[in-house]
Protein backbone atom coordinates (compact mmCIF):
# COMPACT_ATOMS: atom_id res chain seq x y z
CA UNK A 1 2.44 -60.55 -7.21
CA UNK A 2 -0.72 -59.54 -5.66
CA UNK A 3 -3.00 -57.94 -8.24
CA UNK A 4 -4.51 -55.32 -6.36
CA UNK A 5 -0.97 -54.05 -5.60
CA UNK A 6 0.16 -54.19 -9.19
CA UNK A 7 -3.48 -52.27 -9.80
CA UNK A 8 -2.35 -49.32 -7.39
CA UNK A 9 1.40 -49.07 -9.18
CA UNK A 10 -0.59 -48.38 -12.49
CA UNK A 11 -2.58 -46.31 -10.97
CA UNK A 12 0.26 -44.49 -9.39
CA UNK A 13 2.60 -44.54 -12.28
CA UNK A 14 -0.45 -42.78 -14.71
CA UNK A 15 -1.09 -40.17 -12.25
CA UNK A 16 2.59 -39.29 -11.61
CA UNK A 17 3.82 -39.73 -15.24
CA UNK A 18 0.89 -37.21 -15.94
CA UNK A 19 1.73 -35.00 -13.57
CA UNK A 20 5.56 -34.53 -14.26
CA UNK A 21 4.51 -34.23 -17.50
CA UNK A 22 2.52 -30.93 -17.11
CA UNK A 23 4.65 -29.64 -14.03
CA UNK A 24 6.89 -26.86 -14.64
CA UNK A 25 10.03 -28.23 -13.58
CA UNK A 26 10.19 -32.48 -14.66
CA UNK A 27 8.34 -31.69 -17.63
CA UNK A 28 10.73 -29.28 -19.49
CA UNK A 29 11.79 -30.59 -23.15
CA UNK A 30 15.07 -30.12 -21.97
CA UNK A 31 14.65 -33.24 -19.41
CA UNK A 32 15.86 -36.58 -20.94
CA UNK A 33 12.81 -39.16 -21.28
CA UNK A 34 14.91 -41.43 -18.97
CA UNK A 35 15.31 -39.30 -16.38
CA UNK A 36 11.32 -38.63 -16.68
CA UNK A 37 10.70 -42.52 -16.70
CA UNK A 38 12.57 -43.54 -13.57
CA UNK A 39 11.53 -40.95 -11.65
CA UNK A 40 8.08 -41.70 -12.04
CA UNK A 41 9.12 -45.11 -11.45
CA UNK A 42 10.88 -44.25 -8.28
CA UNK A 43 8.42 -42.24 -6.96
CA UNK A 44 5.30 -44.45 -7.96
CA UNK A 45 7.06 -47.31 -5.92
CA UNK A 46 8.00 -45.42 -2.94
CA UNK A 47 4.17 -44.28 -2.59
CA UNK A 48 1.73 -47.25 -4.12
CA UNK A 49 1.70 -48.99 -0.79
CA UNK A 50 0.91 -46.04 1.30
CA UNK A 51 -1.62 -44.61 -0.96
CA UNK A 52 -2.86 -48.37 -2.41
CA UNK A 53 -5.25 -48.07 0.66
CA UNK A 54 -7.26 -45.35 -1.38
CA UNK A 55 -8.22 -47.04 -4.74
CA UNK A 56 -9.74 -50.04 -3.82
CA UNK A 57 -10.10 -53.22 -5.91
CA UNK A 58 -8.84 -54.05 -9.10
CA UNK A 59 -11.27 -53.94 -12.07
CA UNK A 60 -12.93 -56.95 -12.95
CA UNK A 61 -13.33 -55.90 -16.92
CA UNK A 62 -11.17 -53.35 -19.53
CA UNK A 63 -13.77 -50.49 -19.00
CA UNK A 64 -13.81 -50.08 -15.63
CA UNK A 65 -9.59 -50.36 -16.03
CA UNK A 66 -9.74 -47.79 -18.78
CA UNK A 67 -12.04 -45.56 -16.89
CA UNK A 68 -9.41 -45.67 -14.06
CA UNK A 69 -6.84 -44.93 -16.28
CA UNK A 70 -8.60 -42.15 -17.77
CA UNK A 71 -9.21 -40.32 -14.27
CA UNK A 72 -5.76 -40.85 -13.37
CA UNK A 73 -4.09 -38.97 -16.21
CA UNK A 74 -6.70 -36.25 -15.77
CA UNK A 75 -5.85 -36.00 -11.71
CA UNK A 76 -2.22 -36.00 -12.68
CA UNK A 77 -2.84 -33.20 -15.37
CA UNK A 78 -4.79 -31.02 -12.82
CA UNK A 79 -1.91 -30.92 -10.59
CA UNK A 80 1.20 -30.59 -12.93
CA UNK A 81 -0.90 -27.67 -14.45
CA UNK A 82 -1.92 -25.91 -11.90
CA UNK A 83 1.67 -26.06 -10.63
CA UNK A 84 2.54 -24.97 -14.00
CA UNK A 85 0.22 -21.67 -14.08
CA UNK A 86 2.19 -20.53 -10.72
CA UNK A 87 5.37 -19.89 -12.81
CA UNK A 88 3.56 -18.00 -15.68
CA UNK A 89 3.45 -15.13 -13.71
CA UNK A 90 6.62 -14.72 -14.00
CA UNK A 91 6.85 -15.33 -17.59
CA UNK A 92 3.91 -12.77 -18.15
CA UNK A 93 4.92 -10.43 -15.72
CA UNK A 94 8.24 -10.34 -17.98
CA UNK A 95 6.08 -10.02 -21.00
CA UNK A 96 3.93 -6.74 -20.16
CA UNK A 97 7.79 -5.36 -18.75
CA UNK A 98 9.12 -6.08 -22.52
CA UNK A 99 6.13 -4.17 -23.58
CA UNK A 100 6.46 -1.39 -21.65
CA UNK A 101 9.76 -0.84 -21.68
CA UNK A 102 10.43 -1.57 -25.70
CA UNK A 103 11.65 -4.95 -25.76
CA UNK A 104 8.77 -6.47 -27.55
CA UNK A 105 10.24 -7.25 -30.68
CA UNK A 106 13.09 -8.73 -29.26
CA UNK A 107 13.01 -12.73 -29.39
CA UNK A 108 14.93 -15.59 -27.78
CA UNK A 109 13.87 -19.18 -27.09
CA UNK A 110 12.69 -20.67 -23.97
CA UNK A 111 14.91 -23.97 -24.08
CA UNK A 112 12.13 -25.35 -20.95
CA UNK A 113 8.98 -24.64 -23.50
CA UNK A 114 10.37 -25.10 -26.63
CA UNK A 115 8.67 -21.48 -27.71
CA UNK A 116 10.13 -18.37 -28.81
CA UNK A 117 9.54 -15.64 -26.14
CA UNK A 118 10.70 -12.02 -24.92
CA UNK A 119 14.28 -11.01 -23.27
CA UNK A 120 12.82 -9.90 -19.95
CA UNK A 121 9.97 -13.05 -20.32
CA UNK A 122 12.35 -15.41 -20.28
CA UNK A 123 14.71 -13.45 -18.02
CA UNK A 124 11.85 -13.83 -15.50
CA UNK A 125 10.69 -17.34 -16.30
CA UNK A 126 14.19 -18.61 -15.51
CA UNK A 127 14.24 -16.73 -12.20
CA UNK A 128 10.55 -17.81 -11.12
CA UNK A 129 12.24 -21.72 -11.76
CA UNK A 130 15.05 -20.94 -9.27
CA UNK A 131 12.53 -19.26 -6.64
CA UNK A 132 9.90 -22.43 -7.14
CA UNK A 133 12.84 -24.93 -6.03
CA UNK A 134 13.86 -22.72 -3.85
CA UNK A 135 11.03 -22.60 -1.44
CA UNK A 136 10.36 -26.49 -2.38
CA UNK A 137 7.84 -26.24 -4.73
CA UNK A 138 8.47 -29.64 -6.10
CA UNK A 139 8.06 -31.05 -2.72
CA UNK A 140 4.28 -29.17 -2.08
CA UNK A 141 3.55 -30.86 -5.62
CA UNK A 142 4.58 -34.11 -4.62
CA UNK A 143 2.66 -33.20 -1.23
CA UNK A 144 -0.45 -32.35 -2.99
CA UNK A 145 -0.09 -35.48 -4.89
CA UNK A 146 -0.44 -38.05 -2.10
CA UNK A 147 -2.73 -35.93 -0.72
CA UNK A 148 -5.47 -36.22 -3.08
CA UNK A 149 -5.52 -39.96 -2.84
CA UNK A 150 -6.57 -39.19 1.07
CA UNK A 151 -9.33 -37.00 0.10
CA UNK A 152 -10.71 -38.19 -2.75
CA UNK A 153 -9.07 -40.92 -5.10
CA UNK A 154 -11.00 -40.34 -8.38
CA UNK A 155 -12.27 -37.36 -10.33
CA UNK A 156 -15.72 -38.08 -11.56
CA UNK A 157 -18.39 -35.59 -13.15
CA UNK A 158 -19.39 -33.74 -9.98
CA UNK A 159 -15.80 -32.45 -9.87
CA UNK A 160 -16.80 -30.19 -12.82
CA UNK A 161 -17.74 -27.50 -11.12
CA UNK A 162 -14.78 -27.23 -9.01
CA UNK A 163 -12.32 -27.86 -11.61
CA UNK A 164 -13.92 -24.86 -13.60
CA UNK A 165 -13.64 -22.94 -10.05
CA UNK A 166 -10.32 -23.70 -9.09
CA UNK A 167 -8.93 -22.68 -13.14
CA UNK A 168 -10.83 -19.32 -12.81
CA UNK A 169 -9.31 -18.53 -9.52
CA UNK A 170 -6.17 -19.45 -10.37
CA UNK A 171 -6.25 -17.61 -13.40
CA UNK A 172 -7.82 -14.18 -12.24
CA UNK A 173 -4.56 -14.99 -9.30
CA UNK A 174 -2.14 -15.29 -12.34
CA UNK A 175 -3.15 -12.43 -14.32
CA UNK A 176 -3.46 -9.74 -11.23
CA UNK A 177 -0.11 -11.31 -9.64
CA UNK A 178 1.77 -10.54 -13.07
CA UNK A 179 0.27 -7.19 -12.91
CA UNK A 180 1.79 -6.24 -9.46
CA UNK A 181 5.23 -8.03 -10.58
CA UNK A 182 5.57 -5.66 -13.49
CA UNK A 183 3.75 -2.56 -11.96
CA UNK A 184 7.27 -0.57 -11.12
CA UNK A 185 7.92 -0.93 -14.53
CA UNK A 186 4.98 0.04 -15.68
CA UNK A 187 4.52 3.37 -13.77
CA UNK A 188 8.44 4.27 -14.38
CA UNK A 189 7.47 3.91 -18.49
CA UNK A 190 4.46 5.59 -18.33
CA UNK A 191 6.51 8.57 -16.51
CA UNK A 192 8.87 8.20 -19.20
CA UNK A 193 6.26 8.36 -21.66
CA UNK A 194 4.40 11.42 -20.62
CA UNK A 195 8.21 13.14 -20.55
CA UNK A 196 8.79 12.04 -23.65
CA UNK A 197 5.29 13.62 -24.74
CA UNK A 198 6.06 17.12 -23.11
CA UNK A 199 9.44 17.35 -24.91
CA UNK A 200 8.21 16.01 -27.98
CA UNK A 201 5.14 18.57 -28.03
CA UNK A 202 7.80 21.73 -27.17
CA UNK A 203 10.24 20.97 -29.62
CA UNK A 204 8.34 18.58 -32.66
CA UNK A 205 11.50 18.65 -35.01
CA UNK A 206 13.34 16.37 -32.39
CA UNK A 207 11.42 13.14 -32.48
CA UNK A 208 11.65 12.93 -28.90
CA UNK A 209 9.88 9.00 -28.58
CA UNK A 210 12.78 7.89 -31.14
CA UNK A 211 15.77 9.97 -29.35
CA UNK A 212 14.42 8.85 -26.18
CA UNK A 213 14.20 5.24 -26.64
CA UNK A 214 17.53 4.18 -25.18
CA UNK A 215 16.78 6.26 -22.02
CA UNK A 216 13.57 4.88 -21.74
CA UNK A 217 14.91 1.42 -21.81
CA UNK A 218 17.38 1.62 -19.41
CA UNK A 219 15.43 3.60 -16.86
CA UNK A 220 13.12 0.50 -17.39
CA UNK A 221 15.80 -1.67 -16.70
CA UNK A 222 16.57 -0.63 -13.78
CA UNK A 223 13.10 -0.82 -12.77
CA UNK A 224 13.53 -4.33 -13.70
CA UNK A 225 16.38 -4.85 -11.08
CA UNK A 226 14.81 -2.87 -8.23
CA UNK A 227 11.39 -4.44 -8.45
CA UNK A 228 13.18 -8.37 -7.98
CA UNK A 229 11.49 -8.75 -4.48
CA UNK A 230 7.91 -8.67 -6.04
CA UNK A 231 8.70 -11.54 -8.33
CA UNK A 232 9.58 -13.74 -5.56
CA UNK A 233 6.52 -12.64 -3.28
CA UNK A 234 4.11 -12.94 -6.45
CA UNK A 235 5.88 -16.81 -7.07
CA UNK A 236 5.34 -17.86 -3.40
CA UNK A 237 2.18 -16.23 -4.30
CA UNK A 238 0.94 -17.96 -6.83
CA UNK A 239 2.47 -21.56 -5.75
CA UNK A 240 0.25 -21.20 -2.55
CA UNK A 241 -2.80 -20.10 -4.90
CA UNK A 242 -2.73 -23.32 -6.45
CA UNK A 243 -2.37 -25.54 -3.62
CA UNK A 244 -5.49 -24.27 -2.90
CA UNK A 245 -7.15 -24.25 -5.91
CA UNK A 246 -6.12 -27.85 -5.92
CA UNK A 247 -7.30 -28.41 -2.57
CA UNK A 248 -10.99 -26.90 -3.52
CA UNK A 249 -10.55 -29.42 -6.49
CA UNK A 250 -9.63 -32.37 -4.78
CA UNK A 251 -11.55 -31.42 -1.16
CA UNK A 252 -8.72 -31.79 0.41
């Protein structure tokens, strides 16, 4: 087989394994390490020819085929990650709702992480999975992944800078996006709240905050359900802020 050609599939295979590996989707611990394996194997082989083009020569010592290696896995990080960081808004947008509502305390496990998290967190984490296929988010990933063999092949040192750029973007989008998601909720508690306050200040012997709590819960609740719309909006969001995060990265 032509070495050059079986160059590019290892090239190909470290980038995608690395990048299914960090996405949000391929590289849940609930995915078997087969199903991982061929489809990085399927997907390397469908692409090495039409992105083989891009990478140039095979090595002609272990360095220079380590160094390769080594910028590969990084690449393939970068975009798994960054694809990753588009569904935490849902999970944190679900976290400041368990806060504010009074859900904190309550724990469940995330069977995709592998880390205990909160009702609504996970509640919204599983619903930002099912809006990220649905609008083919696994297919702008797999986009963006042939796409920055076009414009640039390798990451050397000079993509510092926009690396550092594109992960404060994308986080300052994260964090504000999760914000908007949970904002019903948070003005409906905060209403709540002050109520709470008023009743509790007129009539102390009642312990309004703990006679209130159920009230205040499901009035958040159903904050929850009516504010559904934002979390697909802040997904689509988010998804499109790190396509071009990862376009500043990779110039693309």
């Amino acid at each position: 087989m032509d070495v050059a050609l079986m160059f590019a599939f290892l090239l190909v295979f470290v980038r995608c394994s690395a990048m299914l590996l960090a996405s949000p989707v391929f590289g849940a611990q609930t995915t078997p390490l087969q199903v991982r394996i061929f489809t990085t194997l399927a997907i390397a082989g469908a692409l090495t020819v039409a992105v083989s083009p891009s990478l140039g020569p095979a090595p002609q010592d272990l360095y220079s085929l380590a160094l390769a290696v080594a910028q590969e896995a990084v690449a393939g990080l970068l975009l798994g990650a960054f694809m990753s960081l588009a569904l935490q808004v849902a999970q944190l947008a679900g976290s400041i709702m368990d806060f504010e509502v009074g859900l904190g305390a309550s724990q469940t496990l995330n069977p995709v992480e592998g880390v205990s998290v909160t009702v609504l967190s996970q509640y919204k984490f599983m619903l930002g999975v099912v809006v990220f296929l649905s609008m083919n988010g696994h297919h702008l990933m797999i986009q963006a992944f042939v796409r920055s063999y076009g414009a640039m092949p390798a990451l050397t040192m000079q993509s510092l800078p926009a690396i550092q750029d594109g992960l404060v973007h994308m986080l300052g989008a994260v964090f504000l996006l999760a914000v908007q998601i949970a904002a019903p909720v948070i003005g409906v508690s905060f209403l709540v709240d002050i109520g709470l306050g008023l009743v509790n200040r007129a009539v102390p012997q009642m312990q309004a905050l703990n006679v209130g709590m159920p009230a205040k819960i499901g009035i958040g609740l159903t904050a929850v359900g009516l504010g559904l719309p934002a979390l697909v909006g802040g997904v689509t969001i988010a998804v499109d802020q790190a396509m071009r995060s990862l376009s500043g990265i990779f110039r693309m």
